[in-house]
PDB file of N, CA and C in Angstrom:
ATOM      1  N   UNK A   1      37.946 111.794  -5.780  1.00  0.00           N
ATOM      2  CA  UNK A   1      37.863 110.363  -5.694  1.00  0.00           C
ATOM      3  C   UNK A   1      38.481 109.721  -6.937  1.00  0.00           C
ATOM      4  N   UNK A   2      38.963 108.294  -6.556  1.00  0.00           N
ATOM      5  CA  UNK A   2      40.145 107.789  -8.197  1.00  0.00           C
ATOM      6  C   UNK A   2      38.248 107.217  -8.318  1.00  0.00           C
ATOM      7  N   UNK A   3      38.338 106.839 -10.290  1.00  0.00           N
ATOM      8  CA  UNK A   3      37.028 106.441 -10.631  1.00  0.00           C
ATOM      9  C   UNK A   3      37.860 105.193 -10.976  1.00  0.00           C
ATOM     10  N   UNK A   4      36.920 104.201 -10.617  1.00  0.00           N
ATOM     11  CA  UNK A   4      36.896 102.668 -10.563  1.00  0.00           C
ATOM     12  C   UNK A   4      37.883 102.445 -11.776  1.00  0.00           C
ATOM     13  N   UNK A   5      37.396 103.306 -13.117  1.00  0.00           N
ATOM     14  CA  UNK A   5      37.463 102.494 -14.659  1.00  0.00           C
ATOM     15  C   UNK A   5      39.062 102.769 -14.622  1.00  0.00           C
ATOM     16  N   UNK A   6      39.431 103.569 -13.759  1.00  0.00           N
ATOM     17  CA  UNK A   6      41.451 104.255 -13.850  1.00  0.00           C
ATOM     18  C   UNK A   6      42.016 102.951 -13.157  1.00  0.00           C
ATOM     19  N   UNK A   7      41.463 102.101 -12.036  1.00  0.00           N
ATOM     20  CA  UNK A   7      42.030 101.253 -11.140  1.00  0.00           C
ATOM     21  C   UNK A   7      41.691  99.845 -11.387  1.00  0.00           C
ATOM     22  N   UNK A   8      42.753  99.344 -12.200  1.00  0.00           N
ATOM     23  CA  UNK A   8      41.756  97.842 -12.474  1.00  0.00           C
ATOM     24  C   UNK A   8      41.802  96.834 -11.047  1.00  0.00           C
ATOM     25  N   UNK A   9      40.341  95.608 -10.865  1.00  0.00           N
ATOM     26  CA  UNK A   9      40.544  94.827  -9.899  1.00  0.00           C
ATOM     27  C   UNK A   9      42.023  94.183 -10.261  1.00  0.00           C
ATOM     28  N   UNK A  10      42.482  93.768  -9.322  1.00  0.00           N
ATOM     29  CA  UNK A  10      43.488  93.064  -8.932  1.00  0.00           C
ATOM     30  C   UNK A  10      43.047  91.636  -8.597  1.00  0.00           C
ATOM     31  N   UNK A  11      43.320  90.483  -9.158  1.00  0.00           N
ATOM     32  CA  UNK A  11      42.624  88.926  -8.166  1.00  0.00           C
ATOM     33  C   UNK A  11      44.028  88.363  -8.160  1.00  0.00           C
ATOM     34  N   UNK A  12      44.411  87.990  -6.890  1.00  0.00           N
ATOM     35  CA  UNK A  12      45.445  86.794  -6.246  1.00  0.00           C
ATOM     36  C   UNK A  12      44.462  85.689  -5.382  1.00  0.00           C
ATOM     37  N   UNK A  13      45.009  84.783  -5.646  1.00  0.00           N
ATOM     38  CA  UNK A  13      44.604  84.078  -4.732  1.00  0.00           C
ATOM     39  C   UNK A  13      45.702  83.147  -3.801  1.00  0.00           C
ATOM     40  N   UNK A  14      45.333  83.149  -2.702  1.00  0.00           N
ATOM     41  CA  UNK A  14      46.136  82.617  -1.418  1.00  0.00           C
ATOM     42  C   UNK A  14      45.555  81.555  -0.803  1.00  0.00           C
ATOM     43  N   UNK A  15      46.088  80.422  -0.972  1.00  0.00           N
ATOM     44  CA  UNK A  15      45.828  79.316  -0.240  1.00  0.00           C
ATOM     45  C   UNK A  15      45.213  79.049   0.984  1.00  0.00           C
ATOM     46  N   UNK A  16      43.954  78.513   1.090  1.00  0.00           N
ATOM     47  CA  UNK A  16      43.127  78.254   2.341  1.00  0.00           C
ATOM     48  C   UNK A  16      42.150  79.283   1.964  1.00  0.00           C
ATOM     49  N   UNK A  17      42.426  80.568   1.588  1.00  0.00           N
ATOM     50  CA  UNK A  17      41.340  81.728   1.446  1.00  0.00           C
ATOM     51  C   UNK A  17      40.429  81.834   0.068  1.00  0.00           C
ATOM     52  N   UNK A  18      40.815  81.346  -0.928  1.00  0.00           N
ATOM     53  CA  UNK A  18      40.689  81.305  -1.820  1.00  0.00           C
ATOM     54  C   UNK A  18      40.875  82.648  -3.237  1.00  0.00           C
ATOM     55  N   UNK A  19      39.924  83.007  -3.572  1.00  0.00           N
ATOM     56  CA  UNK A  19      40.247  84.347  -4.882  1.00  0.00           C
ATOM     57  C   UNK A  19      39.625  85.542  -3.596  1.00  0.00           C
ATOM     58  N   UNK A  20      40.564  86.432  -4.086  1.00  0.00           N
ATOM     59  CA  UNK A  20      40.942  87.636  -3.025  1.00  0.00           C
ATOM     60  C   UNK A  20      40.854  88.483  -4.512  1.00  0.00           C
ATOM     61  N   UNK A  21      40.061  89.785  -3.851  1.00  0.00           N
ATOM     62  CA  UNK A  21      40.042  91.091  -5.133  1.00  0.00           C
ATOM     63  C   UNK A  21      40.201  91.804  -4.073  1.00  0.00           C
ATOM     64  N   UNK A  22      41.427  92.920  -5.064  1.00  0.00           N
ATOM     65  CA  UNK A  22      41.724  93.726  -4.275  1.00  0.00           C
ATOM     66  C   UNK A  22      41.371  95.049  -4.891  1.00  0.00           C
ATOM     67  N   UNK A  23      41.133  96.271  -4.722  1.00  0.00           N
ATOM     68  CA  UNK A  23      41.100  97.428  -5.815  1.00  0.00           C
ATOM     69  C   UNK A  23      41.051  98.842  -4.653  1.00  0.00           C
ATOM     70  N   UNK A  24      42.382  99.288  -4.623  1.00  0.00           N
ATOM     71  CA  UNK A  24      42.521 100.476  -4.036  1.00  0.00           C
ATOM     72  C   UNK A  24      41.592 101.347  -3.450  1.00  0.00           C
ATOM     73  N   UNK A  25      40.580 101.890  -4.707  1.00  0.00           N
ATOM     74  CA  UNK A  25      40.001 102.273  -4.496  1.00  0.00           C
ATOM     75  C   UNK A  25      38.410 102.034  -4.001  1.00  0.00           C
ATOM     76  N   UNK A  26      38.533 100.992  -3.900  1.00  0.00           N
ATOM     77  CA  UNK A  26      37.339 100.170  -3.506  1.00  0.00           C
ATOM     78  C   UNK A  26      37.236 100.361  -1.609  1.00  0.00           C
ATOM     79  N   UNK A  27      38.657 100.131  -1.774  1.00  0.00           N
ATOM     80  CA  UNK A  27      39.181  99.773   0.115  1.00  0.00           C
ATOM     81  C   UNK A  27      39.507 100.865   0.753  1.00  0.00           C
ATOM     82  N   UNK A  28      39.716 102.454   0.016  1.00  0.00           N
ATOM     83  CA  UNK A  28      39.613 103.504   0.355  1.00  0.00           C
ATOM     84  C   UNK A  28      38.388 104.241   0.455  1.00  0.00           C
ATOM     85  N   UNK A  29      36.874 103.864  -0.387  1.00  0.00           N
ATOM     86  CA  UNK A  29      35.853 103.989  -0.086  1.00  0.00           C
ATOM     87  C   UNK A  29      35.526 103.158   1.602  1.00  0.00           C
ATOM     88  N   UNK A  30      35.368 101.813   1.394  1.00  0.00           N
ATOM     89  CA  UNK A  30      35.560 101.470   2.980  1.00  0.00           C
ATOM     90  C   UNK A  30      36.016 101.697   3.604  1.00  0.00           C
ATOM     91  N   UNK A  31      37.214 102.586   3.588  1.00  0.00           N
ATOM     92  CA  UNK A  31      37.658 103.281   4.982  1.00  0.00           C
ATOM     93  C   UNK A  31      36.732 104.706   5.035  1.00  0.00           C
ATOM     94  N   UNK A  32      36.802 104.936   4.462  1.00  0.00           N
ATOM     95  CA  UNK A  32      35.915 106.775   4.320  1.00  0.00           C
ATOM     96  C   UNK A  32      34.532 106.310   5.331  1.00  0.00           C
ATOM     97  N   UNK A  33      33.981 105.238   4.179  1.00  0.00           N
ATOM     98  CA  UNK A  33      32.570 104.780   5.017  1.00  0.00           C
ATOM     99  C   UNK A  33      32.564 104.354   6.928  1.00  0.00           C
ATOM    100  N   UNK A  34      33.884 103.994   6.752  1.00  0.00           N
ATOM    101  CA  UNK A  34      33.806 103.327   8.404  1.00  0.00           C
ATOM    102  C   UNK A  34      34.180 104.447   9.633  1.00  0.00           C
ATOM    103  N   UNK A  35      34.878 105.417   8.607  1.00  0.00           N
ATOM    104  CA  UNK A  35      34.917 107.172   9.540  1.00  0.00           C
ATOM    105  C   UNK A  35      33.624 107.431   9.337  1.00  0.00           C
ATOM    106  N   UNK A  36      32.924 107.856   8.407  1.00  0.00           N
ATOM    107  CA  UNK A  36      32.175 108.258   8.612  1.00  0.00           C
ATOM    108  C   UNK A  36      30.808 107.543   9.563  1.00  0.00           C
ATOM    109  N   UNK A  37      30.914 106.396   9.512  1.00  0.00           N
ATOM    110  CA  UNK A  37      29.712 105.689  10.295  1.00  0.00           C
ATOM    111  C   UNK A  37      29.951 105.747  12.031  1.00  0.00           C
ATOM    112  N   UNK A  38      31.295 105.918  12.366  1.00  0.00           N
ATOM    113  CA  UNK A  38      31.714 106.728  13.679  1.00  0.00           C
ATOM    114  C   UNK A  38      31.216 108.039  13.492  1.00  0.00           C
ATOM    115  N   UNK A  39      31.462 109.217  12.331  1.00  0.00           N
ATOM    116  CA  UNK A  39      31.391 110.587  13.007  1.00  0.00           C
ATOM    117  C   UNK A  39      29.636 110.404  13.072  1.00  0.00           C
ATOM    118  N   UNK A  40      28.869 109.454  12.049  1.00  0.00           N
ATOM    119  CA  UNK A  40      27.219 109.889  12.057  1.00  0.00           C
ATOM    120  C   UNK A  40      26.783 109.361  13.805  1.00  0.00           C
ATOM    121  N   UNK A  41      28.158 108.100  14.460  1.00  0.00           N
ATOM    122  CA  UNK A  41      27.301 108.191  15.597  1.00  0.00           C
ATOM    123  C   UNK A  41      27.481 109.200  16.714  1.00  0.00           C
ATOM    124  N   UNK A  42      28.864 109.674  16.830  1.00  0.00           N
ATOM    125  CA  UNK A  42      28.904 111.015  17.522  1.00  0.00           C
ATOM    126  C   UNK A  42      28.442 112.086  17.371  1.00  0.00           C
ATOM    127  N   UNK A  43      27.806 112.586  16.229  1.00  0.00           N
ATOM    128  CA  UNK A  43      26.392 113.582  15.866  1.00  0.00           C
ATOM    129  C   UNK A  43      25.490 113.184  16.782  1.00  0.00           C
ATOM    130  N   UNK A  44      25.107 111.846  16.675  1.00  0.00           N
ATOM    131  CA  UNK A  44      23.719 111.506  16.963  1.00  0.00           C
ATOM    132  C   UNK A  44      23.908 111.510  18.083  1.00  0.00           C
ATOM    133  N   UNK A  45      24.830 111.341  18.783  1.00  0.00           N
ATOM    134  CA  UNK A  45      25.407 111.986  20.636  1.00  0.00           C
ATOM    135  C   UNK A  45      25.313 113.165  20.913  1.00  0.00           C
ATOM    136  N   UNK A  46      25.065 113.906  19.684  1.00  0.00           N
ATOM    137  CA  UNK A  46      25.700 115.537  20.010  1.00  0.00           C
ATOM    138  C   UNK A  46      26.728 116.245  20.110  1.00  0.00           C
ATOM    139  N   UNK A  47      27.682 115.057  19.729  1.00  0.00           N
ATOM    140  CA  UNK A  47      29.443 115.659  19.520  1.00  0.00           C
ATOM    141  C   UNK A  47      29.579 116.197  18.164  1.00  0.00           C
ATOM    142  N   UNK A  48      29.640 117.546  17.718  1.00  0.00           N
ATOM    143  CA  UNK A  48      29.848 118.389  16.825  1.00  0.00           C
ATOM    144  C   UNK A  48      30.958 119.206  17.528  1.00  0.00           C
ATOM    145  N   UNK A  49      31.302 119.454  16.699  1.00  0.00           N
ATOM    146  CA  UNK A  49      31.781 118.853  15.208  1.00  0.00           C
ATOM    147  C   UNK A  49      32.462 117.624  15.186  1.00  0.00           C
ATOM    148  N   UNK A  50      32.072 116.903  14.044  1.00  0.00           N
ATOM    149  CA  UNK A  50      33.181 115.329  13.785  1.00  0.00           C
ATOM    150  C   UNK A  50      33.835 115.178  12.780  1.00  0.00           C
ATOM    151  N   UNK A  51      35.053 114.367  13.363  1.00  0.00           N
ATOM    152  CA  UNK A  51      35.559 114.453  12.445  1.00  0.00           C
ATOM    153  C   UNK A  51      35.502 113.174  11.352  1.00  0.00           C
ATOM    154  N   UNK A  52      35.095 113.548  10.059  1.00  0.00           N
ATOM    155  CA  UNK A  52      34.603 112.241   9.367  1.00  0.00           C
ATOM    156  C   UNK A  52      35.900 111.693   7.735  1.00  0.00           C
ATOM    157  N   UNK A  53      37.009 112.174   8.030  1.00  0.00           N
ATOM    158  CA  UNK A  53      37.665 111.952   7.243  1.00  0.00           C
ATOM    159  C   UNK A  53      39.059 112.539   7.152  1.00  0.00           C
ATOM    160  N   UNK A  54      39.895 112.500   5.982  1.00  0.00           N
ATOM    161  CA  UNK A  54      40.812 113.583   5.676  1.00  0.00           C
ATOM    162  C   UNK A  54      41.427 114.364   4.981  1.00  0.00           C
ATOM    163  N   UNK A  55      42.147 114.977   4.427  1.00  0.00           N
ATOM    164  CA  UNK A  55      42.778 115.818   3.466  1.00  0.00           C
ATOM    165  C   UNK A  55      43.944 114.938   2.908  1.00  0.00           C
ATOM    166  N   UNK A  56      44.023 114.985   1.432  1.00  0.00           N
ATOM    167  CA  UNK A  56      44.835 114.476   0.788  1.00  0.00           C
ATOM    168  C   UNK A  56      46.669 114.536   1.820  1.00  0.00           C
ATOM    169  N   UNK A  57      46.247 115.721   2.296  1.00  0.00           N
ATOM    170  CA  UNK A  57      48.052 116.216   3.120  1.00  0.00           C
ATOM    171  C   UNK A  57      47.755 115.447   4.471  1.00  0.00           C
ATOM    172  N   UNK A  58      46.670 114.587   5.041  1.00  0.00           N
ATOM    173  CA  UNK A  58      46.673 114.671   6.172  1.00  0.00           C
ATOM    174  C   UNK A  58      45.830 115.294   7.726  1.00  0.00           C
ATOM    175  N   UNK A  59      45.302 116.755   6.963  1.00  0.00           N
ATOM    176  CA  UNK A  59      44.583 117.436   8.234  1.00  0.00           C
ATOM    177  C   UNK A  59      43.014 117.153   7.845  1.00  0.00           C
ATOM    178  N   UNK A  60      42.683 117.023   9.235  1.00  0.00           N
ATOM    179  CA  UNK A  60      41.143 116.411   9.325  1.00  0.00           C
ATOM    180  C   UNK A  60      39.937 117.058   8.852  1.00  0.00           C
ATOM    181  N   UNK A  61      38.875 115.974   8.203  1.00  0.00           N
ATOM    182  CA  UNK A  61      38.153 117.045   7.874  1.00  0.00           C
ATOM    183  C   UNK A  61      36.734 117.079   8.585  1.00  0.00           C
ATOM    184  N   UNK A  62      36.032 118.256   8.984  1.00  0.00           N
ATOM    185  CA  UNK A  62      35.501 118.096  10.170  1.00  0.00           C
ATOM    186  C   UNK A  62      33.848 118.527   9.785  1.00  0.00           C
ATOM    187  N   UNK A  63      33.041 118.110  10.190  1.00  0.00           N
ATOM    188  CA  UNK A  63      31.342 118.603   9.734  1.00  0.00           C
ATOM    189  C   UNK A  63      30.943 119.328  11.144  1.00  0.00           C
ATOM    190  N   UNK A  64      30.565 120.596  10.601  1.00  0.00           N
ATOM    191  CA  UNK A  64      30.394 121.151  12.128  1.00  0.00           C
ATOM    192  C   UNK A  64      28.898 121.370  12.229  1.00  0.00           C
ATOM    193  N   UNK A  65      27.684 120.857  11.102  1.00  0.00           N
ATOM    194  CA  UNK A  65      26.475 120.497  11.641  1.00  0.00           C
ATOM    195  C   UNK A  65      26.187 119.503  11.011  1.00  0.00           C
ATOM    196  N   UNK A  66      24.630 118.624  11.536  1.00  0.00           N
ATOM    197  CA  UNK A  66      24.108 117.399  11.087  1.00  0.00           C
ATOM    198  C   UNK A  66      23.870 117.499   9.383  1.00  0.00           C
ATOM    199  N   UNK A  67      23.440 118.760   8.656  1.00  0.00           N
ATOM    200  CA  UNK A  67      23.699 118.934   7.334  1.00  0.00           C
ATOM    201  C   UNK A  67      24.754 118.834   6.492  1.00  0.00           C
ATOM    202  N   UNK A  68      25.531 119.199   6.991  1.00  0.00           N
ATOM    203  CA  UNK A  68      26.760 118.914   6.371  1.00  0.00           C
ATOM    204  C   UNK A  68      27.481 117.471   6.280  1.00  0.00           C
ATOM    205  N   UNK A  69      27.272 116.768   7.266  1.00  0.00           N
ATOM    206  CA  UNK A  69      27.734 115.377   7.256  1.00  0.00           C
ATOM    207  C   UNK A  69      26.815 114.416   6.485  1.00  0.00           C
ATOM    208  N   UNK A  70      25.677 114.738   6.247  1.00  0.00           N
ATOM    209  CA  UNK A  70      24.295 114.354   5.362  1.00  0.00           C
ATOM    210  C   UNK A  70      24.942 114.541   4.153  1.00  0.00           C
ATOM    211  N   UNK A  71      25.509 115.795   3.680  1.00  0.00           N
ATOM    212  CA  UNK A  71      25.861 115.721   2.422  1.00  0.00           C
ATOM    213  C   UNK A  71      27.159 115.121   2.331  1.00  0.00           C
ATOM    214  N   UNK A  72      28.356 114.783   2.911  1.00  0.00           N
ATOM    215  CA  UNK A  72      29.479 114.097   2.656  1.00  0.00           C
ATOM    216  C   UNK A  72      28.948 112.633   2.902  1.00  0.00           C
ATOM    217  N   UNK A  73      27.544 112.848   3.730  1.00  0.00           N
ATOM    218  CA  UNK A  73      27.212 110.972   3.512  1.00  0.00           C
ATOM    219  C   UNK A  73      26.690 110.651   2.496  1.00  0.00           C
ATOM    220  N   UNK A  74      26.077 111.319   1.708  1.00  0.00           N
ATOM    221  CA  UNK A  74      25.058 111.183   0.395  1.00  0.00           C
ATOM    222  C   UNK A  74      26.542 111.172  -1.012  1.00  0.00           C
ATOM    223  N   UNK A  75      27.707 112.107  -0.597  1.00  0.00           N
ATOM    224  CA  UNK A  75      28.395 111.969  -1.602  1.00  0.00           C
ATOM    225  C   UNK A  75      29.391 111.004  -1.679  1.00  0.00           C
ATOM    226  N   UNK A  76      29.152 110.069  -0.392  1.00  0.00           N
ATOM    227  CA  UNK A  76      30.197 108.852  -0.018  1.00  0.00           C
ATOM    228  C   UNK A  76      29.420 107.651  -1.251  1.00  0.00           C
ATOM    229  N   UNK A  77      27.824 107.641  -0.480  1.00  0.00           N
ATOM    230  CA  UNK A  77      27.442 106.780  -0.919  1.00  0.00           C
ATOM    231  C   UNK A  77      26.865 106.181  -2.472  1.00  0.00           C
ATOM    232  N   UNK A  78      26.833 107.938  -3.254  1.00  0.00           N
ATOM    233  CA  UNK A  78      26.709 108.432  -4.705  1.00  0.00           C
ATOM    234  C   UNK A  78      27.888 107.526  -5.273  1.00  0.00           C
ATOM    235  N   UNK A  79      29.496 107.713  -4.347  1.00  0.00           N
ATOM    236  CA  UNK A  79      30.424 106.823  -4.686  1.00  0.00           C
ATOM    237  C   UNK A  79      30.409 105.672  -5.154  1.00  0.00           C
ATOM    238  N   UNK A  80      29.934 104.904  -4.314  1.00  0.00           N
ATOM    239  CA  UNK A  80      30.405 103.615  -3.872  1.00  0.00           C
ATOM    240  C   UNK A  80      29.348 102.888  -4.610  1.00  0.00           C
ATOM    241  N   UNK A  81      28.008 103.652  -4.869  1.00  0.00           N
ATOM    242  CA  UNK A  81      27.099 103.281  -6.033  1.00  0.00           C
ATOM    243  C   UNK A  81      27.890 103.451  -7.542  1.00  0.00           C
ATOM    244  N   UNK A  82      28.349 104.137  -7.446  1.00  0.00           N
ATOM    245  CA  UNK A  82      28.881 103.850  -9.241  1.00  0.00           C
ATOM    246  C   UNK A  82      30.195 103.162  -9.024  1.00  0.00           C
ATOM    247  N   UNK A  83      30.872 102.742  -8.418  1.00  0.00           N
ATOM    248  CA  UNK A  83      32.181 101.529  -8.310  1.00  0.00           C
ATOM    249  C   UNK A  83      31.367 100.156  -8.373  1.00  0.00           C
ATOM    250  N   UNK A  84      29.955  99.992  -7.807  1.00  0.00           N
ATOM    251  CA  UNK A  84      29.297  98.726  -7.837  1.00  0.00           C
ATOM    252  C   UNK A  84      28.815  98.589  -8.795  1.00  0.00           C
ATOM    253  N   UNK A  85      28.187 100.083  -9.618  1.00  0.00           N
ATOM    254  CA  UNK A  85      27.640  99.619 -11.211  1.00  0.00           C
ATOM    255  C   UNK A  85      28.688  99.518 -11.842  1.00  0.00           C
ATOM    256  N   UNK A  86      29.787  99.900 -11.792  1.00  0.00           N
ATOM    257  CA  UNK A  86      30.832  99.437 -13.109  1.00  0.00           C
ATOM    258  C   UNK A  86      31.887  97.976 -12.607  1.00  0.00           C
ATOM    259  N   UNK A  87      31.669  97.336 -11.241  1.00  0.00           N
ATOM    260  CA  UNK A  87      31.742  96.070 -11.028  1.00  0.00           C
ATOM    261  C   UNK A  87      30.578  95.237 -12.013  1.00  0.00           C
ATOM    262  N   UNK A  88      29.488  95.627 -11.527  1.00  0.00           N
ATOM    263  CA  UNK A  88      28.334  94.919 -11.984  1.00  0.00           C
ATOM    264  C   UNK A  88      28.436  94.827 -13.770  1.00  0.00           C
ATOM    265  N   UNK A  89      29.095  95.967 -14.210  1.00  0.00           N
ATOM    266  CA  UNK A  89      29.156  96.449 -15.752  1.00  0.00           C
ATOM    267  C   UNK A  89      30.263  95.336 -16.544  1.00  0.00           C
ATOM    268  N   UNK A  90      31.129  95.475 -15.414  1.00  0.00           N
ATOM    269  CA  UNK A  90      32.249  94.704 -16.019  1.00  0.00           C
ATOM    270  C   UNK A  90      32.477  93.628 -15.414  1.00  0.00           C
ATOM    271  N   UNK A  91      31.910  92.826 -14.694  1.00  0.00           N
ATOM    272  CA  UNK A  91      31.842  91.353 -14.345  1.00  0.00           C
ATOM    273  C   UNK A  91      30.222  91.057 -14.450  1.00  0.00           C
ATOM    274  N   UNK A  92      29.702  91.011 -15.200  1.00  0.00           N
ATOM    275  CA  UNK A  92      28.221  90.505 -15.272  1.00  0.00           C
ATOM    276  C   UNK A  92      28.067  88.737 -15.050  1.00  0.00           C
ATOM    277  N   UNK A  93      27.044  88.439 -14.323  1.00  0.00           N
ATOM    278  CA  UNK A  93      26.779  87.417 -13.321  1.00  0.00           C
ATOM    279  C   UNK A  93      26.569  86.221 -14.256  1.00  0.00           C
TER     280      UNK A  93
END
């Protein structure tokens, strides 16, 4: 995973929309999360193996029991918790 502190936010802003942040890696965590919230519901169907992501080259990467996708969900979300504390770190309210 890129760590937040390598990728600085980006802010443009575009008329009508207002301030837009953008950060690579922010929007590549949300994609990971939105595969994976498909493969946790085809588990919960009973479709094993799923596929919940991919390989840097391209080929899919696949959880072939409910444990295993538990732990790529726990290490998604370990993620996306420390990109929000070092938002939170470095834009304080």
């Amino acid at each position: 995973m890129v760590d937040l502190a390598d990728e600085p936010v980006r802010i443009s802003s575009r008329p009508g929309i207002g301030c837009l942040y953008v950060n690579p890696a922010i929007d590549d965590n949300i994609r990971q999360m939105n595969r994976l919230e498909k493969a946790l519901l085809d588990s919960f169907r009973g479709r094993l193996p799923v596929k919940y992501g991919y390989t840097e080259a391209g080929y899919p990467l696949l959880a072939r029991t409910p444990e295993e996708l538990i732990e790529v969900t726990q290490g998604l979300l370990a993620e996306g918790e420390r990109m929000l504390a070092n938002l939170r770190s470095d834009h304080p309210d």
